[in-house]
C-alpha atoms as a PDB file:
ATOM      1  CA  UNK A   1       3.536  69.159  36.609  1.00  0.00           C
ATOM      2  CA  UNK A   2       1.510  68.369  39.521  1.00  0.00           C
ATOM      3  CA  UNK A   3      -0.618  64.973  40.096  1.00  0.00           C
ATOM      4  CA  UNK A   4      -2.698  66.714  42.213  1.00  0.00           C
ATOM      5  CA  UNK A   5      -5.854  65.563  40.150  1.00  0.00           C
ATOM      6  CA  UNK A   6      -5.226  61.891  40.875  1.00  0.00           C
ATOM      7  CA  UNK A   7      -6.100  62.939  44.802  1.00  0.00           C
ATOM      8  CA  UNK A   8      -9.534  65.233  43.823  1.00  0.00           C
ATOM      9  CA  UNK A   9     -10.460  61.707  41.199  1.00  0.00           C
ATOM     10  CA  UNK A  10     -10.062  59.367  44.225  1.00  0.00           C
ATOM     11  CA  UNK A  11     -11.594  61.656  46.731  1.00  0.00           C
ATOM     12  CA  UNK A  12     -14.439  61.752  44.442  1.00  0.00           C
ATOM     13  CA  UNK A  13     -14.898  58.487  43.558  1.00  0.00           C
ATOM     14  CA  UNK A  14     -16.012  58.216  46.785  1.00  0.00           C
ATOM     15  CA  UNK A  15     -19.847  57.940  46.928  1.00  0.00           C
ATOM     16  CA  UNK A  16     -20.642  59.681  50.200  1.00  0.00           C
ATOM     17  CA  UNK A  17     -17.403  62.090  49.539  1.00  0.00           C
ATOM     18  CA  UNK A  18     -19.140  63.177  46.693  1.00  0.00           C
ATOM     19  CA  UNK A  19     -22.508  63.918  48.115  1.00  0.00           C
ATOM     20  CA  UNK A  20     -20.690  65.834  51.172  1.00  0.00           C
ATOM     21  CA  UNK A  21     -19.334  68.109  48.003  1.00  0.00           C
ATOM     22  CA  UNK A  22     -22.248  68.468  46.525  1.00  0.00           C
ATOM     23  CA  UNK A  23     -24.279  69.440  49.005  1.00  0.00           C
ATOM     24  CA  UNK A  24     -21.683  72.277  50.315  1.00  0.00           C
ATOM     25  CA  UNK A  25     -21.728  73.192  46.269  1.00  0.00           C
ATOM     26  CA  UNK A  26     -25.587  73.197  46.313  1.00  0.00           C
ATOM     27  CA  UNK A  27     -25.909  74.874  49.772  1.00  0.00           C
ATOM     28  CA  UNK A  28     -27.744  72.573  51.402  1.00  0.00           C
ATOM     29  CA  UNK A  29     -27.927  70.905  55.213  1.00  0.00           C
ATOM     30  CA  UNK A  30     -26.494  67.545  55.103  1.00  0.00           C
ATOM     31  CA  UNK A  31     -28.126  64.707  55.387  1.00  0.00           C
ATOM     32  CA  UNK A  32     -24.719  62.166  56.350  1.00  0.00           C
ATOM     33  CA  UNK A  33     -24.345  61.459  59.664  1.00  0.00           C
ATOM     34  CA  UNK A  34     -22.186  63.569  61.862  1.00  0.00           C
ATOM     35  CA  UNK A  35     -19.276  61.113  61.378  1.00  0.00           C
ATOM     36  CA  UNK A  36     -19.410  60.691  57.900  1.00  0.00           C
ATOM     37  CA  UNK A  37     -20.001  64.524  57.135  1.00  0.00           C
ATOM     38  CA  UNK A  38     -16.556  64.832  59.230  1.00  0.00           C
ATOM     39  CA  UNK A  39     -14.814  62.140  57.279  1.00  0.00           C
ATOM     40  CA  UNK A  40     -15.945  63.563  54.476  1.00  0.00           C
ATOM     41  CA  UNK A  41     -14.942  66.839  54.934  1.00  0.00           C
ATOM     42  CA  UNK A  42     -11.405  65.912  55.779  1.00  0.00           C
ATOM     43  CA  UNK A  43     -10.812  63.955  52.584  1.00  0.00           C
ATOM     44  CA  UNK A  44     -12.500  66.955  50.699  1.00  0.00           C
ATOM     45  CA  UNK A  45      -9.881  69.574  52.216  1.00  0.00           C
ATOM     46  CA  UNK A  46      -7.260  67.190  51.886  1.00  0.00           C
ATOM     47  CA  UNK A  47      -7.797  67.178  48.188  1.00  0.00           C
ATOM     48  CA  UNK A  48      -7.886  71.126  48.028  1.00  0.00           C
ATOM     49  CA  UNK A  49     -11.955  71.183  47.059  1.00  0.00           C
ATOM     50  CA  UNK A  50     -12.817  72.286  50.529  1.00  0.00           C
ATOM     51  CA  UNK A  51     -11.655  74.983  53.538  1.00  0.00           C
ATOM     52  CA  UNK A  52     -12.730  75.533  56.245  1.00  0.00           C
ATOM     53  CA  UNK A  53     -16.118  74.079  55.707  1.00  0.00           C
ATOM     54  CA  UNK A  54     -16.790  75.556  52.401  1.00  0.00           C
ATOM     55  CA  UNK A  55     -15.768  74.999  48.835  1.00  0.00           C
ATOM     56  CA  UNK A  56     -12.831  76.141  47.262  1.00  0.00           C
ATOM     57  CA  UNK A  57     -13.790  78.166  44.276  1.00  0.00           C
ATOM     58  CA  UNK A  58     -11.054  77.812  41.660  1.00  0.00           C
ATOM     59  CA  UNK A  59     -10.372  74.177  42.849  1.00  0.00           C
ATOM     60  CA  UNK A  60     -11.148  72.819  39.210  1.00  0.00           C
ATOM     61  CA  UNK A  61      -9.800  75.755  37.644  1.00  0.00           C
ATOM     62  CA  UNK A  62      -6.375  75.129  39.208  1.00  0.00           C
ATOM     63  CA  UNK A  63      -6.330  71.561  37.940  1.00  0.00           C
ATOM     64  CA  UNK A  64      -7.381  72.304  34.640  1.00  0.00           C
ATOM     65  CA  UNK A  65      -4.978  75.008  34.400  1.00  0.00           C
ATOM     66  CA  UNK A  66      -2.220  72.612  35.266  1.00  0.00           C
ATOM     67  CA  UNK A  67       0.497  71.632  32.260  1.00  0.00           C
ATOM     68  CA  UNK A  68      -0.102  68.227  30.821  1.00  0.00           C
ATOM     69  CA  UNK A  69       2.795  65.977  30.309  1.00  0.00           C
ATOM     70  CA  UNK A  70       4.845  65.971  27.692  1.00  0.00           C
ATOM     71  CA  UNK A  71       3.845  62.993  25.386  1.00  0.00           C
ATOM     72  CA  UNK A  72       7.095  61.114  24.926  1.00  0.00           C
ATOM     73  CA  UNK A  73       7.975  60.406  20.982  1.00  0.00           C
ATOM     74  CA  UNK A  74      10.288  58.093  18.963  1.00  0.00           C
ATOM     75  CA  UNK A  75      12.638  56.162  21.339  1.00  0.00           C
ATOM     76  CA  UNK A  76      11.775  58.000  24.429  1.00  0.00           C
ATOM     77  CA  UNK A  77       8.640  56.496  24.934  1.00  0.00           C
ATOM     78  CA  UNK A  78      10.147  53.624  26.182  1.00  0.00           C
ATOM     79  CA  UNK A  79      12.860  55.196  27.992  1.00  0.00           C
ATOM     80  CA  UNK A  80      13.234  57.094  31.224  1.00  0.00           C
ATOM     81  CA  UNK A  81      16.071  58.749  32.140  1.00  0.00           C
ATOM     82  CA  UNK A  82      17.622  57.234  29.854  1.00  0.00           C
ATOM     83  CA  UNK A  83      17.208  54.073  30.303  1.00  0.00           C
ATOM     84  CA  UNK A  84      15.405  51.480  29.207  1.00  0.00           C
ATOM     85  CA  UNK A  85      11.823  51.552  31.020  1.00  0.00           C
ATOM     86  CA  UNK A  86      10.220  48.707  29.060  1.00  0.00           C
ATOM     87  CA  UNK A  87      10.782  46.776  25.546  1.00  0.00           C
ATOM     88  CA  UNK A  88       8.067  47.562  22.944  1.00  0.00           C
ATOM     89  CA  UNK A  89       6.203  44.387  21.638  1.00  0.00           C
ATOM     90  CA  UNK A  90       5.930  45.755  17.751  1.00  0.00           C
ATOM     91  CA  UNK A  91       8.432  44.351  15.768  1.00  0.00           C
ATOM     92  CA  UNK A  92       8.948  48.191  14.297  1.00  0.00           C
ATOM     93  CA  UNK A  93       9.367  49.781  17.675  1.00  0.00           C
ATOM     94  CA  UNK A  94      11.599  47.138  18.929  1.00  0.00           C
ATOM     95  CA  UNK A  95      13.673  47.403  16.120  1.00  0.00           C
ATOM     96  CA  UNK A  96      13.686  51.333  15.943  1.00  0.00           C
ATOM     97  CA  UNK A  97      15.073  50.856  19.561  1.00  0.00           C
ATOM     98  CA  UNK A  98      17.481  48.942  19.008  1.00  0.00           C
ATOM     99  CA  UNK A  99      18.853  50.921  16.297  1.00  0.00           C
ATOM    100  CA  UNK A 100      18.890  53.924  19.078  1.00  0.00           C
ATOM    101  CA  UNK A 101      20.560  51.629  21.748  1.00  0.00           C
ATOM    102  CA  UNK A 102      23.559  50.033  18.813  1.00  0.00           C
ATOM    103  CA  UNK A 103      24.383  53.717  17.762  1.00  0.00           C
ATOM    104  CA  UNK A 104      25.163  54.740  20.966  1.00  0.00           C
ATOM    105  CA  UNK A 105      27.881  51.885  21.616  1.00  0.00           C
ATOM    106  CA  UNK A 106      31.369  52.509  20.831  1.00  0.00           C
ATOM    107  CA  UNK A 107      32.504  51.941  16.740  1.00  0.00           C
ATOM    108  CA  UNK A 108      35.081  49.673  17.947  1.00  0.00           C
ATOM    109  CA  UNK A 109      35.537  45.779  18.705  1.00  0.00           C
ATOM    110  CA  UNK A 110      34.327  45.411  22.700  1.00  0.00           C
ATOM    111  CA  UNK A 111      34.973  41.804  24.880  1.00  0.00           C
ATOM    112  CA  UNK A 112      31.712  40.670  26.499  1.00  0.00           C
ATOM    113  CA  UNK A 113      32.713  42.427  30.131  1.00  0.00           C
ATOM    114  CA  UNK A 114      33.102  45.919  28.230  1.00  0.00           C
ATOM    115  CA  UNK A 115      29.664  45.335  26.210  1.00  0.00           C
ATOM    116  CA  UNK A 116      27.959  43.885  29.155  1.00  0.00           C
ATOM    117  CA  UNK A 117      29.181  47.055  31.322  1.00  0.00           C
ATOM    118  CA  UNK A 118      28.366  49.686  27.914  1.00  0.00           C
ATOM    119  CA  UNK A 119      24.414  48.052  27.868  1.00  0.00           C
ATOM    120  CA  UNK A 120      24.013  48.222  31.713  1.00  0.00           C
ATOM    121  CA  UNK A 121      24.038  51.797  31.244  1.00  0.00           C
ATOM    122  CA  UNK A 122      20.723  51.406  29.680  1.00  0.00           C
ATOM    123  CA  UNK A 123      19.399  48.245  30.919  1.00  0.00           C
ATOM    124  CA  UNK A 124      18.611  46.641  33.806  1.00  0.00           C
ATOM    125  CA  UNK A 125      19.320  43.282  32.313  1.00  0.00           C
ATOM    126  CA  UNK A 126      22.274  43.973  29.569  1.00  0.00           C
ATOM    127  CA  UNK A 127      22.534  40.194  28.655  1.00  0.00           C
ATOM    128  CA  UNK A 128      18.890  40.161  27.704  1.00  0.00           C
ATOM    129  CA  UNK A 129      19.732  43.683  25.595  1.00  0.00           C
ATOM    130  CA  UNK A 130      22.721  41.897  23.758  1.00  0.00           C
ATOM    131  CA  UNK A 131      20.669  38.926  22.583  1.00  0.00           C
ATOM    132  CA  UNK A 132      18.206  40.916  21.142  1.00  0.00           C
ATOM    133  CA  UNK A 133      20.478  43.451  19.448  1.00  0.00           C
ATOM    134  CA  UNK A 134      22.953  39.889  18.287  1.00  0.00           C
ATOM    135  CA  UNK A 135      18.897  38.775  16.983  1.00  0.00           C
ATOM    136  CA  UNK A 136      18.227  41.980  15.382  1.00  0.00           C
ATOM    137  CA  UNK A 137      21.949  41.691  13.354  1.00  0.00           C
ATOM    138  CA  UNK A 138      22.939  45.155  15.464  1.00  0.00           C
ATOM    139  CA  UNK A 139      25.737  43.503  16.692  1.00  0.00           C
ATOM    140  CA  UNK A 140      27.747  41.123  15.576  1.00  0.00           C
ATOM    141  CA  UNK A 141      29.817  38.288  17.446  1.00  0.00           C
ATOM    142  CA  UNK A 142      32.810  36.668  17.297  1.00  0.00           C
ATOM    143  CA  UNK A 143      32.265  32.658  16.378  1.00  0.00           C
ATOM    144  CA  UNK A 144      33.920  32.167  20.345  1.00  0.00           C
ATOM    145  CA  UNK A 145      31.710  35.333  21.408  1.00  0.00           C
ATOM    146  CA  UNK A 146      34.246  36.902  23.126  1.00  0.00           C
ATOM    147  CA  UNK A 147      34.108  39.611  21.131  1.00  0.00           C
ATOM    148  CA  UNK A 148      31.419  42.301  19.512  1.00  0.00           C
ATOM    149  CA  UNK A 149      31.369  45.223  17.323  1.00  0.00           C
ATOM    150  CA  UNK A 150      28.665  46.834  15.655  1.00  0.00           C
ATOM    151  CA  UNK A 151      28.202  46.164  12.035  1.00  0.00           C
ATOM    152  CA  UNK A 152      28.662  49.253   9.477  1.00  0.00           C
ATOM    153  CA  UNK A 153      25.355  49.831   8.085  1.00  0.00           C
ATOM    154  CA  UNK A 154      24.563  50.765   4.741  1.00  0.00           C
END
C-alpha cells in the first residue's frame, strides 16, 4: 500500500495549486502569473495529477483503487513488529496487553537480567514493562526481587 494520496492532499491543499488544477480540468487560460502557473505545475506533476501540461486522467482513480490498510485488532494495535509501539490508556486494553506480553515469557522462575533481557524484546523500556505487569499481578516477585515467574492462572 502506497501513501501516494498524502502527496495529491498536500499538493492540493494548496490554494493557488488547486486553481492551476482546476483550470487545466476546466480548460481554461490561466489567470496565475507565469511563475506561479510554473510552480504550480511542478507540484501538480510531482503528485501524478498532471503531465506534460495536462491532467492525468485516472489520477483519482489510481488512488482510490489503492488497498487500504489493514486495521490492526486485539493486541496488535498497539504493536508493530512486534513490539510494543505505545501503551493503551484503558484499563481493559492495558490489561488485555499485558496478558499477551506475560504469556509469551518463559513458564519458569527468571533473575531480573534474564526478565529484563526477555521484555526488551518487546519494549523499548523493559523496566517500565515489568512494573506494570508486577502492578497488573502478571508477574510475580520474589520478596528480594531477584527473582520472577509468572503466576498460573486460573
Amino acid at each position: 500500500m502506497t501513501q501516494e494520496w498524502r502527496r495529491v492532499a498536500a499538493v492540493l491543499a494548496d490554494e493557488v495549486r488547486r486553481h492551476a488544477y482546476a483550470e487545466l480540468v476546466l480548460g481554461v487560460p490561466t489567470t496565475l502569473s507565469p511563475r506561479e502557473h510554473r510552480r504550480a505545475l511542478a507540484a501538480l506533476e510531482s503528485a501524478g495529477l498532471v503531465a506534460d501540461g495536462a491532467v492525468v486522467p485516472d489520477a483519482f482513480a489510481r488512488l482510490l483503487a489503492e488497498d487500504a490498510p489493514a486495521a490492526r485488532r486485539g493486541v496488535d494495535r498497539w504493536l508493530r513488529d512486534g513490539r510494543i509501539e505505545q501503551y493503551p490508556t484503558r484499563v481493559v486494553e492495558r490489561d488485555e496487553l499485558l496478558a499477551h506480553v506475560a504469556g509469551r515469557l518463559p513458564a519458569r522462575d527468571l533473575s531480573e537480567g534474564e526478565l529484563t533481557t526477555a521484555l526488551g524484546v518487546v519494549a523499548d523500556d523493559p523496566v517500565t514493562l515489568r512494573r506494570y505487569l508486577v502492578d497488573a499481578e502478571y508477574l510475580v516477585r520474589s520478596p528480594d526481587g531477584s527473582v520472577y515467574r509468572v503466576p498460573a492462572r486460573s
